[in-house]
Protein backbone atom coordinates (compact mmCIF):
# COMPACT_ATOMS: atom_id res chain seq x y z
CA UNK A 1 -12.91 1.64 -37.93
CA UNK A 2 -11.27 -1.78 -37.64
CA UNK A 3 -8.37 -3.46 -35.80
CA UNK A 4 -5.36 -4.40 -37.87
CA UNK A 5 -2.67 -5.01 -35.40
CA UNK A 6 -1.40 -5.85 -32.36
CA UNK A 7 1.71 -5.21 -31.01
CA UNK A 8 3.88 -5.91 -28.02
CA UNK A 9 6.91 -3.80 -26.40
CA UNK A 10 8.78 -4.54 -23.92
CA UNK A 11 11.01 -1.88 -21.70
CA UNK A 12 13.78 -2.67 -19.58
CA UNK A 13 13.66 -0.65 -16.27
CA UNK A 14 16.27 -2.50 -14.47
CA UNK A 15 14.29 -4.02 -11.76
CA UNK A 16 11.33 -5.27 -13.78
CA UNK A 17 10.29 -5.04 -17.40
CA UNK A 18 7.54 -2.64 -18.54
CA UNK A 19 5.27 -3.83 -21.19
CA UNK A 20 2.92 -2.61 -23.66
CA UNK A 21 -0.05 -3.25 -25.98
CA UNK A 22 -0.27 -0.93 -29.01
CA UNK A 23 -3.75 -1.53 -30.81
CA UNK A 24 -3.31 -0.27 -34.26
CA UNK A 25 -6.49 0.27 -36.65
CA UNK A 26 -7.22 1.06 -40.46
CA UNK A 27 -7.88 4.77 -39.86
CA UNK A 28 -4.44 5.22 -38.15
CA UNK A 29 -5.96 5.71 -34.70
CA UNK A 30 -3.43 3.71 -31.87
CA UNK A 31 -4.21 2.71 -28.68
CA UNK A 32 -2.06 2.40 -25.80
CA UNK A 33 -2.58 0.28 -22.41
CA UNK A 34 0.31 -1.27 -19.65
CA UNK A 35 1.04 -5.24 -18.61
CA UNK A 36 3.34 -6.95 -16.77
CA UNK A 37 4.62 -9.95 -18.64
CA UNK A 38 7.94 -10.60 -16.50
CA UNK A 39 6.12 -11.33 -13.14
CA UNK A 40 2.79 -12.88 -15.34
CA UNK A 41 4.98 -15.05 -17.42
CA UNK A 42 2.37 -15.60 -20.85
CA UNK A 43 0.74 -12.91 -20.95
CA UNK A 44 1.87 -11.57 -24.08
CA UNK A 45 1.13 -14.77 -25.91
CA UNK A 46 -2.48 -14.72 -24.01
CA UNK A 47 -3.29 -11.31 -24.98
CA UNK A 48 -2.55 -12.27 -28.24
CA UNK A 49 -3.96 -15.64 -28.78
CA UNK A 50 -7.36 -13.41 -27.17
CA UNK A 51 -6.70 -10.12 -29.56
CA UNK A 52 -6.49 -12.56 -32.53
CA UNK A 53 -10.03 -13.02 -32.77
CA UNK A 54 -10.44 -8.96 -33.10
CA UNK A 55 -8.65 -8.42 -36.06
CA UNK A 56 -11.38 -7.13 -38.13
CA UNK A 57 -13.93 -5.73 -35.51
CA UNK A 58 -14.39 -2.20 -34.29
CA UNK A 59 -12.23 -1.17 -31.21
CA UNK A 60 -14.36 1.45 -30.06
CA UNK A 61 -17.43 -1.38 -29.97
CA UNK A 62 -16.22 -1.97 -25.97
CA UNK A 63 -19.32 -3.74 -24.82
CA UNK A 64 -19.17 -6.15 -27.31
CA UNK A 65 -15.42 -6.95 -27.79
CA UNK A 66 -15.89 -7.58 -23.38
CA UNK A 67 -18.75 -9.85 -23.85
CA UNK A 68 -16.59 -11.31 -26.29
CA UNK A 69 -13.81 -12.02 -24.63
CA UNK A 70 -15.58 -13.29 -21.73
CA UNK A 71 -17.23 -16.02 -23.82
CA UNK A 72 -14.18 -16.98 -25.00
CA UNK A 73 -12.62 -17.36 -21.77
CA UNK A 74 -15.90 -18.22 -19.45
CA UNK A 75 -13.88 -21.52 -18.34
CA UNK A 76 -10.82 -20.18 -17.17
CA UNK A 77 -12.06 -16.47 -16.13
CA UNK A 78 -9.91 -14.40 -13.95
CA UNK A 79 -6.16 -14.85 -13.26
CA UNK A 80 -3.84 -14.07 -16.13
CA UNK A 81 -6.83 -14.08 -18.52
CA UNK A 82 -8.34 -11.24 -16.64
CA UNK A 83 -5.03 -9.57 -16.97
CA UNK A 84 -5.29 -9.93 -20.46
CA UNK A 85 -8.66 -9.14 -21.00
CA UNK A 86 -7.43 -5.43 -19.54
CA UNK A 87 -5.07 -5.09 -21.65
CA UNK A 88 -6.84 -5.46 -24.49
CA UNK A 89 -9.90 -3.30 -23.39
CA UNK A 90 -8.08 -0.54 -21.90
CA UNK A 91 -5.94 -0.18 -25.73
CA UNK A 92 -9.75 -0.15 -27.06
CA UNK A 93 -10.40 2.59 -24.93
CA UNK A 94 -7.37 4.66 -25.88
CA UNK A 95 -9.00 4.15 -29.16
CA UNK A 96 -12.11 5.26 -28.82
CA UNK A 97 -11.53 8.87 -26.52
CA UNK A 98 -9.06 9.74 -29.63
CA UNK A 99 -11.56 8.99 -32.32
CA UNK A 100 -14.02 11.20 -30.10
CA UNK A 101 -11.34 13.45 -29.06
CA UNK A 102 -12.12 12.99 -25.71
CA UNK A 103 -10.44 12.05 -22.46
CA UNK A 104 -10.96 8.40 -21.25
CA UNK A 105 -12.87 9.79 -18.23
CA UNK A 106 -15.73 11.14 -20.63
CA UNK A 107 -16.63 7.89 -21.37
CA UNK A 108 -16.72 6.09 -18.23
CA UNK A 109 -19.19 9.17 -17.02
CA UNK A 110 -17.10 11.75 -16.79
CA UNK A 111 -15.10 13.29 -14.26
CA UNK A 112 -15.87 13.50 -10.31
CA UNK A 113 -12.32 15.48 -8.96
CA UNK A 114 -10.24 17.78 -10.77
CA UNK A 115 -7.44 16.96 -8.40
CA UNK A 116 -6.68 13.84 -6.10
CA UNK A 117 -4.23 12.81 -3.48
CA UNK A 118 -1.51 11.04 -4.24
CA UNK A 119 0.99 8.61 -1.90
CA UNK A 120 4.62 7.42 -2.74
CA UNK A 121 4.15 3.64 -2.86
CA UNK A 122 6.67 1.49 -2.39
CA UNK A 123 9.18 4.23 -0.57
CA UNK A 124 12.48 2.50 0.27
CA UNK A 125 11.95 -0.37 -1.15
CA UNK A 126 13.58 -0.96 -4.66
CA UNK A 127 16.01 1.84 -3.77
CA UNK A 128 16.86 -1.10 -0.85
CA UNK A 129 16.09 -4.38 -3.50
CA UNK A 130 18.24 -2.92 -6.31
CA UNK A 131 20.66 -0.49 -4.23
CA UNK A 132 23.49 -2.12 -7.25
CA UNK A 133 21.12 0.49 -9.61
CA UNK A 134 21.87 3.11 -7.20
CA UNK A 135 23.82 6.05 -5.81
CA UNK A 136 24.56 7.65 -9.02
CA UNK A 137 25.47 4.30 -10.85
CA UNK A 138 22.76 4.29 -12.94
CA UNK A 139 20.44 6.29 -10.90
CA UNK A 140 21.44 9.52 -9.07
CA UNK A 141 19.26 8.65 -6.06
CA UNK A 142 20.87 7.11 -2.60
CA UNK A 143 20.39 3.54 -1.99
CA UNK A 144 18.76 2.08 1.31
CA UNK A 145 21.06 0.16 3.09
CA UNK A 146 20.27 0.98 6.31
CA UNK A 147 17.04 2.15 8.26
CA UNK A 148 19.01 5.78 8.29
CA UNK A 149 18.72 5.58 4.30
CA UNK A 150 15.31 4.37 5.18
CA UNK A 151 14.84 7.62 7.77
CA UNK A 152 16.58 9.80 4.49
CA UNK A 153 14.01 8.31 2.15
CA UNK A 154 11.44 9.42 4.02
CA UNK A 155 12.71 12.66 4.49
CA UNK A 156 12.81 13.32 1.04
CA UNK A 157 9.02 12.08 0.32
CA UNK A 158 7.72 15.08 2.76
CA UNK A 159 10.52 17.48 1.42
CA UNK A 160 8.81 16.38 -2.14
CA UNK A 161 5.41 17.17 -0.83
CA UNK A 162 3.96 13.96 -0.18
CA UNK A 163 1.13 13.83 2.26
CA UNK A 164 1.28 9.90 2.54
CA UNK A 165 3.88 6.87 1.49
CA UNK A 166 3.73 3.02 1.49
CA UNK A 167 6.22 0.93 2.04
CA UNK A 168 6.57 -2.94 2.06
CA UNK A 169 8.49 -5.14 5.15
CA UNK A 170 12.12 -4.38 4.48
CA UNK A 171 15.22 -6.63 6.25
CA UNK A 172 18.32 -5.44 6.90
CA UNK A 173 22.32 -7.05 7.38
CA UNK A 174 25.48 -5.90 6.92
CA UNK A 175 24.90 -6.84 3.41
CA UNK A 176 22.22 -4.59 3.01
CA UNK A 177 18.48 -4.00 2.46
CA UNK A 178 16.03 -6.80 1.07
CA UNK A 179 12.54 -7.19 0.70
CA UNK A 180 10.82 -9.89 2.74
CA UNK A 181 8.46 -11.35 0.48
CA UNK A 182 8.09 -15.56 1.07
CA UNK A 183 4.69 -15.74 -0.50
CA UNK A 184 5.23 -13.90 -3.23
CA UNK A 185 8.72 -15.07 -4.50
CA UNK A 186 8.49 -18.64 -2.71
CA UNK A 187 11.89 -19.44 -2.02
CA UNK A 188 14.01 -18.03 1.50
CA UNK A 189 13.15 -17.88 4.94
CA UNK A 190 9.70 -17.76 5.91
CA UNK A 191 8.64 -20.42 2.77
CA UNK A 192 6.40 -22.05 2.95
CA UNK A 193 5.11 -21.61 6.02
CA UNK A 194 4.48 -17.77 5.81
CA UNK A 195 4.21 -17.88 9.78
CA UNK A 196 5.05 -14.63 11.45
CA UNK A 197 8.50 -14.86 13.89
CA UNK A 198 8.69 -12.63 16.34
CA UNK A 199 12.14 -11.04 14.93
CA UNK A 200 10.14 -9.97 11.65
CA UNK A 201 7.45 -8.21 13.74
CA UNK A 202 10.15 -6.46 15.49
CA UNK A 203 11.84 -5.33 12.34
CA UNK A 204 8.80 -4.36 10.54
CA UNK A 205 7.77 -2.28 13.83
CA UNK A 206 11.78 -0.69 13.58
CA UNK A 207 11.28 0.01 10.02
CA UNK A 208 8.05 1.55 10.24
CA UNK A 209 9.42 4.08 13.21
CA UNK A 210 12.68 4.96 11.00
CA UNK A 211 9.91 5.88 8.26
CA UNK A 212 7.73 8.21 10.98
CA UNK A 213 10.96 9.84 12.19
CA UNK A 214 12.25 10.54 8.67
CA UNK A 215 8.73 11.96 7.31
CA UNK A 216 7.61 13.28 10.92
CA UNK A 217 4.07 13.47 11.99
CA UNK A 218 2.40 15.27 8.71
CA UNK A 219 2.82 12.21 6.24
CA UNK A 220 0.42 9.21 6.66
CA UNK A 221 2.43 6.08 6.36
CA UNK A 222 0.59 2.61 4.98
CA UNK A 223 2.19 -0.85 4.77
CA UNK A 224 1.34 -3.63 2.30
CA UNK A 225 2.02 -7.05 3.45
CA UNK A 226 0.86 -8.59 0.12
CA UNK A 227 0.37 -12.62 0.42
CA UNK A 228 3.18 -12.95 3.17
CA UNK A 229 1.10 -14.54 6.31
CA UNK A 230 -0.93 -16.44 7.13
CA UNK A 231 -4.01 -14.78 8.97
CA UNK A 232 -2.25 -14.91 12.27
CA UNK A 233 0.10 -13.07 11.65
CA UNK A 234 -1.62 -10.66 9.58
CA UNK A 235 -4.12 -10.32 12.61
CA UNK A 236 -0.67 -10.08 15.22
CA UNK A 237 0.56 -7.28 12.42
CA UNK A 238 -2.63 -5.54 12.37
CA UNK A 239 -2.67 -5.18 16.40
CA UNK A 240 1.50 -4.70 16.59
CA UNK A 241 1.28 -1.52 14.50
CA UNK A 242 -1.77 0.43 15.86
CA UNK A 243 0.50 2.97 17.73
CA UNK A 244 1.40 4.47 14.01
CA UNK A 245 -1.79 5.18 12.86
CA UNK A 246 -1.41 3.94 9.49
CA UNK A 247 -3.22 5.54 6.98
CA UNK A 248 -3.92 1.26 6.14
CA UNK A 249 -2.85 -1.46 6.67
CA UNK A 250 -3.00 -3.57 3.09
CA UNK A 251 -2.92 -7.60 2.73
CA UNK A 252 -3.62 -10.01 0.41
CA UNK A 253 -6.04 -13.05 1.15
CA UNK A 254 -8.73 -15.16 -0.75
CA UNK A 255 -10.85 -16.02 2.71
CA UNK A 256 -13.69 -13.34 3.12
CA UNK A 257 -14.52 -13.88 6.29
CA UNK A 258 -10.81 -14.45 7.35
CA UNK A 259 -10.18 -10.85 6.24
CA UNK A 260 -13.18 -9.78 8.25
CA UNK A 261 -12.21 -11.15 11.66
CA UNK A 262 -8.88 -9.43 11.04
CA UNK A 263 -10.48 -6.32 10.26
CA UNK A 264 -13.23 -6.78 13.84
CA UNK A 265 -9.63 -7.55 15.76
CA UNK A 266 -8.05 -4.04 15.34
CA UNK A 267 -8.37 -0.33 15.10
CA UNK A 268 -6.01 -0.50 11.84
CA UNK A 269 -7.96 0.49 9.06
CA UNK A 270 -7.38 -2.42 6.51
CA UNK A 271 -7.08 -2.20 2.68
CA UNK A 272 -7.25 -5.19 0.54
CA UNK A 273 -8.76 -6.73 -2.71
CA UNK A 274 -6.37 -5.56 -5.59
CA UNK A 275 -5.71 -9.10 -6.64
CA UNK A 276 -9.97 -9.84 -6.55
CA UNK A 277 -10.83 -9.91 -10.32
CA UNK A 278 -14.38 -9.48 -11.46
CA UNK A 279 -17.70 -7.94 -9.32
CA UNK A 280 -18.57 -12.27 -8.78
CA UNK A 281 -15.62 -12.30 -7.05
CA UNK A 282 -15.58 -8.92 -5.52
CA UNK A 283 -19.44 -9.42 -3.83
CA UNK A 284 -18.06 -11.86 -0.76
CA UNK A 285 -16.03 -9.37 0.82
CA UNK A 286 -18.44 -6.63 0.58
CA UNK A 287 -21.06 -8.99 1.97
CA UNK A 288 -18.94 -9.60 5.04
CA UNK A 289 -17.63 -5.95 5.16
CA UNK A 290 -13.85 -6.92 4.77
CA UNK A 291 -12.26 -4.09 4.07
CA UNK A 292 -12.14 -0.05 5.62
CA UNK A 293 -10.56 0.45 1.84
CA UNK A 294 -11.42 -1.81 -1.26
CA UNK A 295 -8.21 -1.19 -3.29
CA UNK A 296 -9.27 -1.68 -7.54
CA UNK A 297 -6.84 -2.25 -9.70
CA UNK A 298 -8.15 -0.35 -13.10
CA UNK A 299 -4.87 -2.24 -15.24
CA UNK A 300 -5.31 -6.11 -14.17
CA UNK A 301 -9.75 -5.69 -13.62
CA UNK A 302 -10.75 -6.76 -17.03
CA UNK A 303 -10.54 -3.02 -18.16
CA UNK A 304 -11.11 0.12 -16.72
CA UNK A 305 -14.90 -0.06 -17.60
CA UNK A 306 -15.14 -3.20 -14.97
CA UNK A 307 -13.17 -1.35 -12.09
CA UNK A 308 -15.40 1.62 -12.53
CA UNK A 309 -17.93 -0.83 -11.62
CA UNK A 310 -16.28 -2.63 -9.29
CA UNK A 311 -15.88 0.74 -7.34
CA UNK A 312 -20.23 1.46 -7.68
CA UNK A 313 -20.55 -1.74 -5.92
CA UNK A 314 -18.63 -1.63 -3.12
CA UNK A 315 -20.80 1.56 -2.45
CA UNK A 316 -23.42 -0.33 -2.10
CA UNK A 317 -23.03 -2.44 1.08
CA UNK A 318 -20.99 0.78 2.79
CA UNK A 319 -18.77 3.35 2.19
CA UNK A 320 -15.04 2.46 2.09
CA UNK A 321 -12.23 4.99 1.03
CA UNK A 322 -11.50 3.98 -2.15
CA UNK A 323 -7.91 3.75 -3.55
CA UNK A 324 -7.04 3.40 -7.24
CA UNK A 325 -3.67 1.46 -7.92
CA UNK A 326 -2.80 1.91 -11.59
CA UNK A 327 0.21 1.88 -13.74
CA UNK A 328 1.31 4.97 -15.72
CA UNK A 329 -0.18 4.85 -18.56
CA UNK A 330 -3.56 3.60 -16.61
CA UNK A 331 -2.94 6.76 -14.76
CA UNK A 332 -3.44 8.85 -17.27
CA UNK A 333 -6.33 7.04 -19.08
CA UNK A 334 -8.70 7.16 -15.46
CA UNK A 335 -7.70 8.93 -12.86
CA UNK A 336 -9.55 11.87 -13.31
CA UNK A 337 -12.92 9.39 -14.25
CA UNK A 338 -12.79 7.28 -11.07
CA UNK A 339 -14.13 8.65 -7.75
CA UNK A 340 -11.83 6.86 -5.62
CA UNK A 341 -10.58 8.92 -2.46
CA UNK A 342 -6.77 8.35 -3.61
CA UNK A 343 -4.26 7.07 -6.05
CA UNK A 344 -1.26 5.28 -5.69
CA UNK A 345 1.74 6.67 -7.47
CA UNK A 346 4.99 4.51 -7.97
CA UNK A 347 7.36 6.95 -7.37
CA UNK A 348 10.26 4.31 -6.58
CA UNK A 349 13.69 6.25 -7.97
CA UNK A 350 12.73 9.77 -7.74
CA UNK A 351 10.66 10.41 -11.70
CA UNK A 352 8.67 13.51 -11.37
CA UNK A 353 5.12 13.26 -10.91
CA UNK A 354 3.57 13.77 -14.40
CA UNK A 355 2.26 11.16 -15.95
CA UNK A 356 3.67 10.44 -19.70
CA UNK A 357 1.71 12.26 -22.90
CA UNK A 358 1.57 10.64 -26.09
CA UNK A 359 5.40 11.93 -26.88
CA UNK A 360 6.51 10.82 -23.78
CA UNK A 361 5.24 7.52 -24.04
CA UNK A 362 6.89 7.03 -27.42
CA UNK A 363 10.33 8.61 -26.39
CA UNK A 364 10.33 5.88 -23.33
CA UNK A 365 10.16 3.23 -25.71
CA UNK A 366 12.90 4.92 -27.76
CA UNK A 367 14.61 4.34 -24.34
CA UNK A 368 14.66 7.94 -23.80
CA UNK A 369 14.44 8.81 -19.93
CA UNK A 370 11.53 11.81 -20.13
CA UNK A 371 10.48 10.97 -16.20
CA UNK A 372 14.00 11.94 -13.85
CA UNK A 373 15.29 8.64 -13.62
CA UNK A 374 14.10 5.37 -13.88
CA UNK A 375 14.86 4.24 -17.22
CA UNK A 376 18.19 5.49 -17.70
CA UNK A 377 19.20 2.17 -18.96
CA UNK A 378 16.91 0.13 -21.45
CA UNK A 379 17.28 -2.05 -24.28
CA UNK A 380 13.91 -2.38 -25.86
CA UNK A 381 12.51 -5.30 -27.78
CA UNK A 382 9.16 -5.25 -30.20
CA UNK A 383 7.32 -7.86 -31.18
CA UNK A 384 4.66 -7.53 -33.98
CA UNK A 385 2.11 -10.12 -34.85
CA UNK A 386 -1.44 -9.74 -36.75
């Protein structure tokens, strides 16, 4: 079997654009894997200018086509090249469980759960971000323009059956809802000092007690403060929002031993190291024993092969909950492989909880709505190169 094609769609969702690698080879046998080209601006030409040099060689070779690609990116490893590499790999592993007519799982060492927990990430948030998309507009969900919407979104995550939902820090005017997010979108207040005022600790702490009155006491709530503070404030955060109990508490930062001393400081379990690519990478933090959860991200990790590693060695030093973030279609290819503790689940307008088949997959990039509501309006480019 041998790669003939690569080829790049690209979904409008409204608030972001959903991309895809298809992996075509001689036999007919596609493969399928998720990237995010609108917030990762090149990484369709990357993953192309990378996939180039496979045109020709067997997908379901893994091993090699990853020591491949490493060579040819040893200089500028990690970062969007990472991102790219997983892409690629992950559509080679699609590959090679059809030509078995396996599941992905099998070949990562088979399954460990039949069923895992799932939370509702990002609950409130792009209902609040993009509330033009909703109340019935385009989606038939309520916006959050308020912390009562926020209360009401809550509500309906238990009502749903969710055990557990994450939200990010949410501020709120008479003009609505918006995401605070200074170090990721570096441009408002906060930028670019990313120091922590006391009137955003205040509305973090209101918005996280609107979300524990709307869900009550049997749903775990977890906040992810990304790369928004500096560790002061992070450590202030940390302290600020013990009374909740969060399930964690999840932040972004590339200082080991900063994370640490944030963790020592407070009986918030903290989650972290989504955005740590590669085990080299990945062997600080466990060394200074970072994190209560090592977060792996199975679509941006150089494949799901190097997650599944990733998640073996933070066994090693100790014994962290594990939590899988993946994508959709990453959902389906792993999640019942990995032996994480939990997986996050973008639930964000309301789409049911099954994760797209083969004909779903297809009809979404026909711009056919097959999940309850988030792509009701698409238009859908492909671009096809060799």
């Amino acid at each position: 079997m041998k790669i003939v094609k690569l080829e790049d769609f690209h979904a409008d969702g409204g608030w972001d654009t959903y991309s895809f690698l298809k992996i075509t080879t001689d036999e007919g046998i596609t493969g399928w894997s998720e990237f995010n080209e609108s917030r990762r601006k090149g990484m369709t030409a990357l993953i192309h200018g990378l996939g180039a040099a496979l045109i020709g060689e067997d997908p379901c070779a893994i091993a090699r086509i990853d020591a491949a690609l490493y060579a040819r990116s040893r200089s500028t490893a990690g970062g969007l090249t990472s991102h790219a590499i997983a892409a690629i790999e992950n559509a080679c592993l699609d590959i090679r469980g059809k030509a078995l007519g396996v599941p992905v799982y099998e070949l990562l060492g088979g399954a460990v759960r039949e069923r895992m927990p799932v939370y509702w990430s990002r609950c409130g948030v792009l209902r609040a971000r993009c509330a033009e998309l909703f109340d019935g507009k385009v989606i038939d969900r309520p916006a959050v323009r308020t912390l009562d919407d926020l209360k009401a979104a809550a509500r309906e995550a238990r009502e749903r059956g969710f055990k557990a939902l994450k939200t990010n820090v949410l501020l709120f005017d008479a003009k609505g809802g918006r995401q605070f997010a200074p170090g990721m979108v570096g441009a408002g207040i906060g930028h670019p000092e990313l120091n922590l005022g006391d009137d955003i600790l205040d509305a973090l702490i209101a918005q996280l007690a609107a979300l524990r009155e709307g869900a009550g006491k049997g749903v775990r709530l977890l906040l992810d403060l990304n790369f928004n503070y500096k560790p002061e404030g992070l450590r202030r955060i940390a302290k600020a929002v013990e009374p909740f109990d969060l399930m964690w508490l999840e932040m972004d930062l590339f200082e080991p031993k900063a994370l640490s001393l944030i963790r020592q400081s407070t009986t918030t379990p903290i989650g972290s190291l989504e955005t740590i690519l590669g085990r080299r990478n990945l062997k600080p933090y466990l060394e200074n024993y970072a994190v209560d959860v090592a977060i792996i991200d199975a679509a941006h990790a150089a494949g799901l092969a190097a997650p599944m590693q990733a998640v073996r060695q933070a066994e090693a030093p100790f014994d962290p909950v594990r939590s899988l973030h993946a994508t959709s279609l990453e959902d389906r290819l792993c999640v019942k492989g990995a032996s994480e503790a939990v997986v996050e689940r973008c639930v964000h307008a309301g789409c049911s909880d099954a994760v797209l088949d083969d004909a779903g997959r297809q009809a979404l990039l026909r711009g056919v709505d097959q999940t309850g509501g988030i792509l009701q309006r698409q238009q859908i480019r492909a671009d096809t190169r060799r």
